[in-house]
Structures are given as structure tokens and as C-alpha cells.
N, C-alpha and C. Protein backbone atom coordinates (compact mmCIF):
# COMPACT_ATOMS: atom_id res chain seq x y z
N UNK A 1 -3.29 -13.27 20.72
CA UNK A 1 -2.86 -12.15 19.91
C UNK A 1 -3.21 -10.85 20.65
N UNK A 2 -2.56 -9.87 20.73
CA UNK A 2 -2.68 -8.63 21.38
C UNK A 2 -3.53 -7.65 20.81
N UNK A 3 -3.91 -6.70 21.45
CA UNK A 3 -4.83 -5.99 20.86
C UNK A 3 -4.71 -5.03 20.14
N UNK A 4 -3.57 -4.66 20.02
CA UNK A 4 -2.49 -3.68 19.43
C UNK A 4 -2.82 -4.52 17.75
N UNK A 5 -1.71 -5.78 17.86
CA UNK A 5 -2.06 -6.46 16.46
C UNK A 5 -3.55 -7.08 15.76
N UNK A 6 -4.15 -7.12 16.90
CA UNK A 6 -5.95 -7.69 16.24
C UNK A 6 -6.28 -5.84 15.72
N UNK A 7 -6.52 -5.12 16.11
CA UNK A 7 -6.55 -3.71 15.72
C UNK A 7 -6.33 -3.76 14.11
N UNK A 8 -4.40 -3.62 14.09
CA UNK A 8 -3.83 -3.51 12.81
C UNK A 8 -4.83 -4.34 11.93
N UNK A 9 -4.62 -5.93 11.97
CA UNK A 9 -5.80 -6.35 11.07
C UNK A 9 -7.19 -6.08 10.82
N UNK A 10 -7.86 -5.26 12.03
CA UNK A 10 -8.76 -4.89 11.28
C UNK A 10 -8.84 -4.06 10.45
N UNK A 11 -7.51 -2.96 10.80
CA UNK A 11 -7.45 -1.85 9.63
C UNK A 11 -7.30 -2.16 8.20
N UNK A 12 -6.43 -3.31 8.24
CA UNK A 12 -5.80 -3.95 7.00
C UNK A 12 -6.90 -4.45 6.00
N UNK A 13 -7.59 -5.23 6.78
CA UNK A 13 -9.16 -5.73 5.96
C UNK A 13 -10.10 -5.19 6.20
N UNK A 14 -10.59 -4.28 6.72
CA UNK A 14 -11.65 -3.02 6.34
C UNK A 14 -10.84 -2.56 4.90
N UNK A 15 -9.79 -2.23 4.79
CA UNK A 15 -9.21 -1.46 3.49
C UNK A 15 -8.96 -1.81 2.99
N UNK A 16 -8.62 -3.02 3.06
CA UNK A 16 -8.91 -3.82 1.56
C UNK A 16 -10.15 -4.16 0.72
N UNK A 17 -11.05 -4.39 1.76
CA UNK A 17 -12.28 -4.65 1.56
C UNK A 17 -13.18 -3.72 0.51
N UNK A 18 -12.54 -2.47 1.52
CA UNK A 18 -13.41 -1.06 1.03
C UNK A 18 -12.92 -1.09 -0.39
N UNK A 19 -11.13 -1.38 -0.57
CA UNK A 19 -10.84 -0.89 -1.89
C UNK A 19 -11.06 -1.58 -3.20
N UNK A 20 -11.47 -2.85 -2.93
CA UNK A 20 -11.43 -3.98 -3.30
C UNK A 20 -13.10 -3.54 -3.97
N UNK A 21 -14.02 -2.93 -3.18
CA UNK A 21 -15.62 -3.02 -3.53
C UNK A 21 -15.32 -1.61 -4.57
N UNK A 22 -14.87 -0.51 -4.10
CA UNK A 22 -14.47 0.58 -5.37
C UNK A 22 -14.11 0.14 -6.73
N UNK A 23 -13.20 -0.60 -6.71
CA UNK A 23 -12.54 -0.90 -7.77
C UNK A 23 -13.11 -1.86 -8.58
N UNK A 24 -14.05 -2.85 -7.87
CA UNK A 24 -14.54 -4.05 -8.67
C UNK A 24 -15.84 -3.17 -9.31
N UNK A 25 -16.03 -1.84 -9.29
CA UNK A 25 -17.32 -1.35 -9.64
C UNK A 25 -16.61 -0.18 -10.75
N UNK A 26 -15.64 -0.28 -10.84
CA UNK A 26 -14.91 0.68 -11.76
C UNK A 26 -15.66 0.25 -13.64
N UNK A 27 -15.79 1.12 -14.12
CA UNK A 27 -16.04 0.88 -15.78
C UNK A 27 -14.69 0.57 -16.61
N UNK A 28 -14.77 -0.06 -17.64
CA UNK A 28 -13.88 0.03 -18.71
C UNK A 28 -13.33 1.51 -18.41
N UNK A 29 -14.27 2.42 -19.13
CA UNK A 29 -13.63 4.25 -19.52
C UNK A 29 -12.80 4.77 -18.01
N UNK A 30 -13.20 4.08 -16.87
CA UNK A 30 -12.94 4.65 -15.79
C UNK A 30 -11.80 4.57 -15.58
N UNK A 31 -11.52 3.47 -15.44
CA UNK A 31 -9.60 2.88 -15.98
C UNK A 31 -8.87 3.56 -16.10
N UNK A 32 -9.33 4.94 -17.08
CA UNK A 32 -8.45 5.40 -17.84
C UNK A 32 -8.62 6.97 -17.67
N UNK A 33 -9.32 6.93 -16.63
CA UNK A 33 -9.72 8.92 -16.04
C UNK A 33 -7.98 8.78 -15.82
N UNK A 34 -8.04 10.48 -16.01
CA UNK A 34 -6.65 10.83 -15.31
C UNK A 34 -6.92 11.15 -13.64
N UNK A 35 -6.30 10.70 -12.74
CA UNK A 35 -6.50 11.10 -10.94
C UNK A 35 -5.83 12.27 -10.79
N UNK A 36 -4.29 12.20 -10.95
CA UNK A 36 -3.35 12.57 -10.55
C UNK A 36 -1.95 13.44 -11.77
N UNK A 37 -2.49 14.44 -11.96
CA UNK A 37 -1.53 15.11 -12.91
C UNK A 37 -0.12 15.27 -12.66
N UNK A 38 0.54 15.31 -11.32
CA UNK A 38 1.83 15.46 -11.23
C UNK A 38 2.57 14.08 -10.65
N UNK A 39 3.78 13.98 -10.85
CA UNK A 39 4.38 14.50 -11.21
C UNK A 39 4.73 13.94 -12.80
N UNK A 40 3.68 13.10 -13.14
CA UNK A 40 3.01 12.97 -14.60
C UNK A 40 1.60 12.48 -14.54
N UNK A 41 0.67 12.53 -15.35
CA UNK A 41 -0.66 11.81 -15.45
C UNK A 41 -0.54 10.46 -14.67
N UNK A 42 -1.40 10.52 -13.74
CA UNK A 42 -1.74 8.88 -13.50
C UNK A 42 -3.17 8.80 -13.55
N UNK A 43 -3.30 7.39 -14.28
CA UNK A 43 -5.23 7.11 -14.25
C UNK A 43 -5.35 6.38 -13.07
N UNK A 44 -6.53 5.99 -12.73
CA UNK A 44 -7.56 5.37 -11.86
C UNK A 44 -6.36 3.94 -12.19
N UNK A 45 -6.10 3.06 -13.44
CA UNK A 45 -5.57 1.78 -13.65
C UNK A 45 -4.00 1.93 -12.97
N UNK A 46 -3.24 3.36 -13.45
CA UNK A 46 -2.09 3.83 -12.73
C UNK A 46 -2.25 3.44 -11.00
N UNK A 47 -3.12 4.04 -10.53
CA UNK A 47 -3.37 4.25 -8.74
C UNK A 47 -3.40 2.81 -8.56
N UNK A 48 -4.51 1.98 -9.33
CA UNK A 48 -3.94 0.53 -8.54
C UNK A 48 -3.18 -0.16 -8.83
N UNK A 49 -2.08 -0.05 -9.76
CA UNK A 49 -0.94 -0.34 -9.67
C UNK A 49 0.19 0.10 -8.97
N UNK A 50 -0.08 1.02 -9.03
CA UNK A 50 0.94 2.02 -7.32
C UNK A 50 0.07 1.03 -6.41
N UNK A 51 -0.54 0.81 -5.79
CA UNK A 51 -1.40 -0.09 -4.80
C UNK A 51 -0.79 -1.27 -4.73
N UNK A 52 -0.57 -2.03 -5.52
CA UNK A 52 0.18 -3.67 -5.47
C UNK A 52 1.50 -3.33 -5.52
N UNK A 53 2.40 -2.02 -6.05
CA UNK A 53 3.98 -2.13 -5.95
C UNK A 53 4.03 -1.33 -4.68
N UNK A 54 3.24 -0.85 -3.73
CA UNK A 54 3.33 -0.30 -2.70
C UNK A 54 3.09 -1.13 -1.59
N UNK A 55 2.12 -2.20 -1.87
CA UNK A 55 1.97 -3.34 -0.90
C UNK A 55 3.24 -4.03 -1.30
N UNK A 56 3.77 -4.65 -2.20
CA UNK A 56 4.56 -5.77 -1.94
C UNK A 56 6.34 -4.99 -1.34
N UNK A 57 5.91 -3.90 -1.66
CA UNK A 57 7.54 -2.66 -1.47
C UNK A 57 7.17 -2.61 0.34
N UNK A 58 6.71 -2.14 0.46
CA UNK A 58 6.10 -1.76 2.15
C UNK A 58 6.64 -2.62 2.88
N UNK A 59 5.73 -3.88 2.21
CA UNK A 59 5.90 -5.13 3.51
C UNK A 59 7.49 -5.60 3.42
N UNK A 60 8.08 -5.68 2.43
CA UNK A 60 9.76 -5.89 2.50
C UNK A 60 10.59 -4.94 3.29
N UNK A 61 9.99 -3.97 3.70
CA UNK A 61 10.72 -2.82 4.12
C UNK A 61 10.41 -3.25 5.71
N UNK A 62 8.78 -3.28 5.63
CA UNK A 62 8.24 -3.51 7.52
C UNK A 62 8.96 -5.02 7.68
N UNK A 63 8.85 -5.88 7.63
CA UNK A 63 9.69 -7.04 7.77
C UNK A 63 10.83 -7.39 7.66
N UNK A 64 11.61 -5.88 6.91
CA UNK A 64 13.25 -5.61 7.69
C UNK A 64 13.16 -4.70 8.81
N UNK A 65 12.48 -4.57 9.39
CA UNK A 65 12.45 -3.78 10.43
C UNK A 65 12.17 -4.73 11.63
N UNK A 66 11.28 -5.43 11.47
CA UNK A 66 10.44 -6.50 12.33
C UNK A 66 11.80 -7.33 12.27
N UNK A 67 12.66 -7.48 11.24
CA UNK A 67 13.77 -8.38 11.55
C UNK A 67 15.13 -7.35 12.14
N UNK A 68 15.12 -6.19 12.88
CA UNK A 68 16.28 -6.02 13.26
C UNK A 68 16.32 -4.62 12.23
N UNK A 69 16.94 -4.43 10.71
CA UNK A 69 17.21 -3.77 9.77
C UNK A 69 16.77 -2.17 9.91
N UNK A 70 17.64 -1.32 8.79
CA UNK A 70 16.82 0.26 9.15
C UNK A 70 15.64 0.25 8.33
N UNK A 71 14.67 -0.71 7.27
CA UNK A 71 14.11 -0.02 6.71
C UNK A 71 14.57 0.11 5.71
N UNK A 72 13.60 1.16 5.21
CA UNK A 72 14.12 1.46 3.86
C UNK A 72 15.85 2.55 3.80
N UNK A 73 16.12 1.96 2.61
CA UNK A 73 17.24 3.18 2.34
C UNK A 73 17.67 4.79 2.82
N UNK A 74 18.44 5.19 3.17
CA UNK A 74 18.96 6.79 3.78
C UNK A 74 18.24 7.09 2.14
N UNK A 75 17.70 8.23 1.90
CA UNK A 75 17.68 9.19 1.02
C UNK A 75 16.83 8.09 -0.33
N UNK A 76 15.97 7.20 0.40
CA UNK A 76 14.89 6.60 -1.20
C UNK A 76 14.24 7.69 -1.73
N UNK A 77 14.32 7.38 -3.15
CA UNK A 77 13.68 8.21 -3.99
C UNK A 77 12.45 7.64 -3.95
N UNK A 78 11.12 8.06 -3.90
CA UNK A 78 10.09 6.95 -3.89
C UNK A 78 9.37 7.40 -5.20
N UNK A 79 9.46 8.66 -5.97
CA UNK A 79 9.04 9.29 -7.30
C UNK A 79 9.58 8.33 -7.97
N UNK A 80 11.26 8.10 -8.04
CA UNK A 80 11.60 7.27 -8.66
C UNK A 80 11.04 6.02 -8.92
N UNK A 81 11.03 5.34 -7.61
CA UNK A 81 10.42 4.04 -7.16
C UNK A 81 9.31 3.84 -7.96
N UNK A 82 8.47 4.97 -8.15
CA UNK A 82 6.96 5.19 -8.25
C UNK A 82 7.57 4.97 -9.98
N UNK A 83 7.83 5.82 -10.43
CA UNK A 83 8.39 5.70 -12.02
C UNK A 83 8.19 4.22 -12.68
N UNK A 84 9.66 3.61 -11.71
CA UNK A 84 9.95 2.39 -12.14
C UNK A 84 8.95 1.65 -12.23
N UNK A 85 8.16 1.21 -10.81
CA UNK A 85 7.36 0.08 -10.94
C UNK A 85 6.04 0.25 -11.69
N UNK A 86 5.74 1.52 -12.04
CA UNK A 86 4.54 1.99 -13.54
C UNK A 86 5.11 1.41 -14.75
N UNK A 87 5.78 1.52 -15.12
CA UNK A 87 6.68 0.81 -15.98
C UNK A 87 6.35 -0.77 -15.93
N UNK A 88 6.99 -0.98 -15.05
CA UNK A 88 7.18 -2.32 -14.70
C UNK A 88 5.67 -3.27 -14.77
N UNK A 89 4.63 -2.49 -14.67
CA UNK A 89 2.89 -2.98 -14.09
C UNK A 89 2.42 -2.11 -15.49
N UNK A 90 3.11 -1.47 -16.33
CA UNK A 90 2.38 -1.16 -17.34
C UNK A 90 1.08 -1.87 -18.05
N UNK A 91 1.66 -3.01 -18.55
CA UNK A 91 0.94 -4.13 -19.24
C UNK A 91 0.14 -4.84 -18.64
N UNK A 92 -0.34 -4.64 -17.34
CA UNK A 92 -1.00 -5.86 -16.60
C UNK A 92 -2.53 -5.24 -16.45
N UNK A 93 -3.53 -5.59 -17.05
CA UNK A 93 -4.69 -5.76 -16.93
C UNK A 93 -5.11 -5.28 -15.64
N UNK A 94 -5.97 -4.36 -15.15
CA UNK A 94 -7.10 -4.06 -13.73
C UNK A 94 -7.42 -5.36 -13.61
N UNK A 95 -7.82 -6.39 -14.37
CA UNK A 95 -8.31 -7.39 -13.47
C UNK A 95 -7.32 -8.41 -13.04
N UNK A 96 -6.53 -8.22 -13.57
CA UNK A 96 -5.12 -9.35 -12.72
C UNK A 96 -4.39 -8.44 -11.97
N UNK A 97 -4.34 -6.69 -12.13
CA UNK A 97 -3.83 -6.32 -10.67
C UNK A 97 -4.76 -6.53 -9.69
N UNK A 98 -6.26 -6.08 -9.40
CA UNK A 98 -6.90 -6.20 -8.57
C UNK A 98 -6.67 -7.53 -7.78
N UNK A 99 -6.55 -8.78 -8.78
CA UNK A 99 -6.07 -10.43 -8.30
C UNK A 99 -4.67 -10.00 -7.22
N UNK A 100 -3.99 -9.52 -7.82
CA UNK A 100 -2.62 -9.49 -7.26
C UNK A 100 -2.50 -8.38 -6.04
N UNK A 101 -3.03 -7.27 -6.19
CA UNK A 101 -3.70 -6.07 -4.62
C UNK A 101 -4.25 -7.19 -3.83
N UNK A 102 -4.91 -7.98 -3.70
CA UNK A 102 -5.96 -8.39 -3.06
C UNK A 102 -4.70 -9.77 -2.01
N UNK A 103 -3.89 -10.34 -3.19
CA UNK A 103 -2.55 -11.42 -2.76
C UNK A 103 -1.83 -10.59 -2.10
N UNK A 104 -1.35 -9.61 -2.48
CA UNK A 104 -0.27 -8.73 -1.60
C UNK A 104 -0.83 -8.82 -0.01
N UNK A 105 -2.33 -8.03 -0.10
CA UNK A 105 -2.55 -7.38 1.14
C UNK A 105 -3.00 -8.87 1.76
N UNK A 106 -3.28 -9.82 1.70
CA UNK A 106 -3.73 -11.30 1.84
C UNK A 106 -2.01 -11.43 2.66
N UNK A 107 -1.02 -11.20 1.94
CA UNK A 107 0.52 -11.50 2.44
C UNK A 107 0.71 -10.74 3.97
N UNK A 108 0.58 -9.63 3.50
CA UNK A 108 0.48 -8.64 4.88
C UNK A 108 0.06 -8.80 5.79
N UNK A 109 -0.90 -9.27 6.11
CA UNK A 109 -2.12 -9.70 7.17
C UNK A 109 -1.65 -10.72 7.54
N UNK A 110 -1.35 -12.17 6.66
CA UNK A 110 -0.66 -13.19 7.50
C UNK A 110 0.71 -12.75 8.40
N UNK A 111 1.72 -12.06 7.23
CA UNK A 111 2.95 -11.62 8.33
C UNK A 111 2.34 -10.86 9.59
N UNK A 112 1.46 -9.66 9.31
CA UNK A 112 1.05 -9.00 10.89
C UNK A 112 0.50 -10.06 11.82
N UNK A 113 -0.41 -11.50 11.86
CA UNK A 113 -0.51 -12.00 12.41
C UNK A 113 0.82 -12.78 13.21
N UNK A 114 1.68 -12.89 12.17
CA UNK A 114 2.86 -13.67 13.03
C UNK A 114 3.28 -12.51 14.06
N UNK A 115 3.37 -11.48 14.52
CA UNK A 115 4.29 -10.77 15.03
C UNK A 115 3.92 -10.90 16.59
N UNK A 116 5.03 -10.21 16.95
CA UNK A 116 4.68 -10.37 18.94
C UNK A 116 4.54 -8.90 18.89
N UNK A 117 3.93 -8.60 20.16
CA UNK A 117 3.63 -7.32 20.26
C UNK A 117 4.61 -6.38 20.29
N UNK A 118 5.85 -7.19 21.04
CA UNK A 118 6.92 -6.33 20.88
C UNK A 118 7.57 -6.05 19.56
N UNK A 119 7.03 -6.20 18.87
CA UNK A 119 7.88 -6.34 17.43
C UNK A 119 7.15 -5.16 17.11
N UNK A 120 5.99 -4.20 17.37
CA UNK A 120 5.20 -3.08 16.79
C UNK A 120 5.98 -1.86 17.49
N UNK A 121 7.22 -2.29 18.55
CA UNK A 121 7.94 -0.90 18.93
C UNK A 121 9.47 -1.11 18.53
N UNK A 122 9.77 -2.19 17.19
CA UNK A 122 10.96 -1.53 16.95
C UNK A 122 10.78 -0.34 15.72
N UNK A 123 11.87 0.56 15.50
CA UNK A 123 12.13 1.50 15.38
C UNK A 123 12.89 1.14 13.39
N UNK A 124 12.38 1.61 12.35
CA UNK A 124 12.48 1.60 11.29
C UNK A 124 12.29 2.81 10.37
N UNK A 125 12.85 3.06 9.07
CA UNK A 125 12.69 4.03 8.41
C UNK A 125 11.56 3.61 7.20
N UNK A 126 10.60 3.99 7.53
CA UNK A 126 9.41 4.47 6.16
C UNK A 126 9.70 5.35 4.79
N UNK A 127 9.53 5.17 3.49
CA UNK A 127 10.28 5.49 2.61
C UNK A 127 9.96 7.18 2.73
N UNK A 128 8.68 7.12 3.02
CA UNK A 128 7.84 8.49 2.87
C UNK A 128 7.85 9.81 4.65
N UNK A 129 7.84 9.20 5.33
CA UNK A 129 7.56 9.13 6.92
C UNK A 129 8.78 9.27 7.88
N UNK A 130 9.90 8.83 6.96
CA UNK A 130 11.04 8.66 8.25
C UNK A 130 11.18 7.61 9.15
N UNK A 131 11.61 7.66 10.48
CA UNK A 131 11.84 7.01 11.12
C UNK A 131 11.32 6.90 12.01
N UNK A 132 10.28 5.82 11.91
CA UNK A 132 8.43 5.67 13.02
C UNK A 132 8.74 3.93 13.47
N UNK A 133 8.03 3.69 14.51
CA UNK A 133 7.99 2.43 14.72
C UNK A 133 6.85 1.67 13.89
N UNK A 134 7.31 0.38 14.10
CA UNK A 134 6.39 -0.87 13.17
C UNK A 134 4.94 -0.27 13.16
N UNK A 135 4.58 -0.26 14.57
CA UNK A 135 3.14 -0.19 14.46
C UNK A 135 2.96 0.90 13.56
N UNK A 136 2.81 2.28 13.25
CA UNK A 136 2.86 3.20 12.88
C UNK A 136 3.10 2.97 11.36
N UNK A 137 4.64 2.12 11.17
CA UNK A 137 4.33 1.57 9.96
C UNK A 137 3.14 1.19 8.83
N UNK A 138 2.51 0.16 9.97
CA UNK A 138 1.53 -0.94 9.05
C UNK A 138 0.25 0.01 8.94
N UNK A 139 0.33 1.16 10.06
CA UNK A 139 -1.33 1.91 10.41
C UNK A 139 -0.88 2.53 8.96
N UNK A 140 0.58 2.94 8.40
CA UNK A 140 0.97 3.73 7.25
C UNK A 140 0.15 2.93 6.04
N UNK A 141 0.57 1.51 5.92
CA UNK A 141 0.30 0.76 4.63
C UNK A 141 -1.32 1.25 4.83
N UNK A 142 -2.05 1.11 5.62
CA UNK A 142 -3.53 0.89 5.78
C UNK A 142 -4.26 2.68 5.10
N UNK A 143 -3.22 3.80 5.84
CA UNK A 143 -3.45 4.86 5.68
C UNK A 143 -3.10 5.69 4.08
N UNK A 144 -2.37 5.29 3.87
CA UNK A 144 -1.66 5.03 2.23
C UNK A 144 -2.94 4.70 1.00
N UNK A 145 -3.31 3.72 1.31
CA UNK A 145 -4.69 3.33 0.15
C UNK A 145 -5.82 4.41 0.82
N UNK A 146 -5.79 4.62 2.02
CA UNK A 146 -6.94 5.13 2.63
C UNK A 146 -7.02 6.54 1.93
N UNK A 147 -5.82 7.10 1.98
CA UNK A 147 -5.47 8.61 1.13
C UNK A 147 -5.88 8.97 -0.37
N UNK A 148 -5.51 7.70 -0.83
CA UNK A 148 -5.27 8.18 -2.63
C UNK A 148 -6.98 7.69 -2.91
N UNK A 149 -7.57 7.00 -1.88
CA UNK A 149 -8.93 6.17 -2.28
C UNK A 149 -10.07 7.40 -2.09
N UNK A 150 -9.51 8.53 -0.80
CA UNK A 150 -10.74 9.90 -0.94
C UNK A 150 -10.21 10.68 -1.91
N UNK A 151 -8.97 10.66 -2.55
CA UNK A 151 -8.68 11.23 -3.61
C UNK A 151 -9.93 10.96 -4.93
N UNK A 152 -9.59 9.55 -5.06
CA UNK A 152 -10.26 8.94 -6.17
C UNK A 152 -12.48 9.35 -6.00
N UNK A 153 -12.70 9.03 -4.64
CA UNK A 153 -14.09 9.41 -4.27
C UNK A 153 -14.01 10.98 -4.62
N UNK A 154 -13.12 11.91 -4.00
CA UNK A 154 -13.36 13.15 -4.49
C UNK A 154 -13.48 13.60 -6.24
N UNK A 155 -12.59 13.01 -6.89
CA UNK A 155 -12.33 13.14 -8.07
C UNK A 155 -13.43 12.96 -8.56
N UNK A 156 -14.71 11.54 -8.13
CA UNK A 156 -15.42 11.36 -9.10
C UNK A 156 -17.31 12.33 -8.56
N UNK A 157 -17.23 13.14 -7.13
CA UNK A 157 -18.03 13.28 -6.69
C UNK A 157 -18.53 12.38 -6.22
């Protein structure tokens, strides 16, 4: 395996790891802080559900890319995106998303292990990012939780 892809995995499971130890230390009340006021309220339970529809959305997108494909869609709405799948993860318990964050990024890590090195310089569209290669991609998925997670540390001091 190349060092390029042993890298990516370590990014992948350091951050999961990290997010995985935050969250399993979260309270009942905490659940339910507001993080993120625009572009409506999201709580702490909101953010990790954006977390599992962002892992399992990501990797369908990087693995049309890794297969040839542009990526995501010309002109994705990802607010939208973001809308829908809150909706969609409304009802599901912190402790069966955390189960299911933890399966996603578990998915990810096996696909990054399959890849050849050459597969981290084809050329794909990121919903948020544009048009970056793979590698850059996956450093995205890793950098993505990494963002909203000093959000969440700032928020609480």
C-alpha cells in the first residue's frame, strides 16, 4: 500500500476516533444545545447526523470518481441536501447514529484501502470544493468532521 493511501487512513481513524470519544461523552441535555443557528438551528444530535449523511453521501460521490464519473452533480445544492437528510435522520436516536457514523466511516476506510495510488489523481467534483482530485477528496471527508468538531469544542469552551 502506498504512502499516499496509508496516510489517508490514518487521517480517517484518528477522526473518527477523536469524534467517536467527543460524542460518546456527550449528556442527554447536550444533544440538544443549539451549535449552529443558520441556515436554521442545528443541535449537537443535528451535527451528528449531518456526520453519517455526509459520510455515506461523500463516499458515493468519491467512488464515482475513483470509478471514472464527474462526481457530484453541476450546481448540487448541498443546503438542500443538508435539509433533506435532517429530515430523513430526524427520528434516529444519538446512540444508533453514533452506531451508524462509526459503519459509514468503517465503509470508507475499507474502500480507501482498495485503491491504487493512481486512483488519488483522478480528477472529480466535490459537492462543496469543486473540482479537486481523489486524494484531496478523502483529506475533505477527514477535514469536514475535523471543522464542525472545533466548532462544537469552541461552542462548549
Amino acid at each position: 500500500m502506498s504512502a499516499r493511501i496509508e496516510q489517508l487512513l490514518a487521517r480517517l481513524r484518528k477522526g473518527i476516533d477523536k469524534t467517536m470519544a467527543i460524542f460518546n461523552a456527550i449528556s442527554p441535555a447536550q444533544w440538544e444545545a443549539v451549535l449552529y443557528e443558520e441556515p436554521y438551528p442545528w443541535t449537537v444530535r443535528d451535527l451528528l447526523a449531518h456526520f453519517v449523511s455526509a459520510e455515506e453521501g461523500l463516499l458515493r460521490i468519491a467512488q464515482d470518481i475513483a470509478a471514472g464519473g464527474p462526481g457530484a452533480p453541476e450546481g448540487f445544492d448541498y443546503d438542500a441536501y443538508n435539509a433533506a437528510e435532517q429530515k430523513r435522520l430526524a427520528d434516529i436516536p444519538p446512540e444508533s447514529l453514533l452506531a451508524a457514523l462509526y459503519t459509514a466511516r468503517q465503509r470508507t476506510i475499507e474502500w480507501v484501502k482498495s485503491l491504487q495510488e493512481t486512483d488519488l489523481d483522478r480528477k472529480g467534483r466535490h459537492p462543496a470544493l469543486g473540482e479537486i482530485d481523489l486524494e484531496t477528496f478523502i483529506n475533505a471527508i477527514y477535514g469536514h468532521q475535523l471543522l464542525h468538531m472545533r466548532d462544537l469544542m469552541q461552542a462548549w469552551g
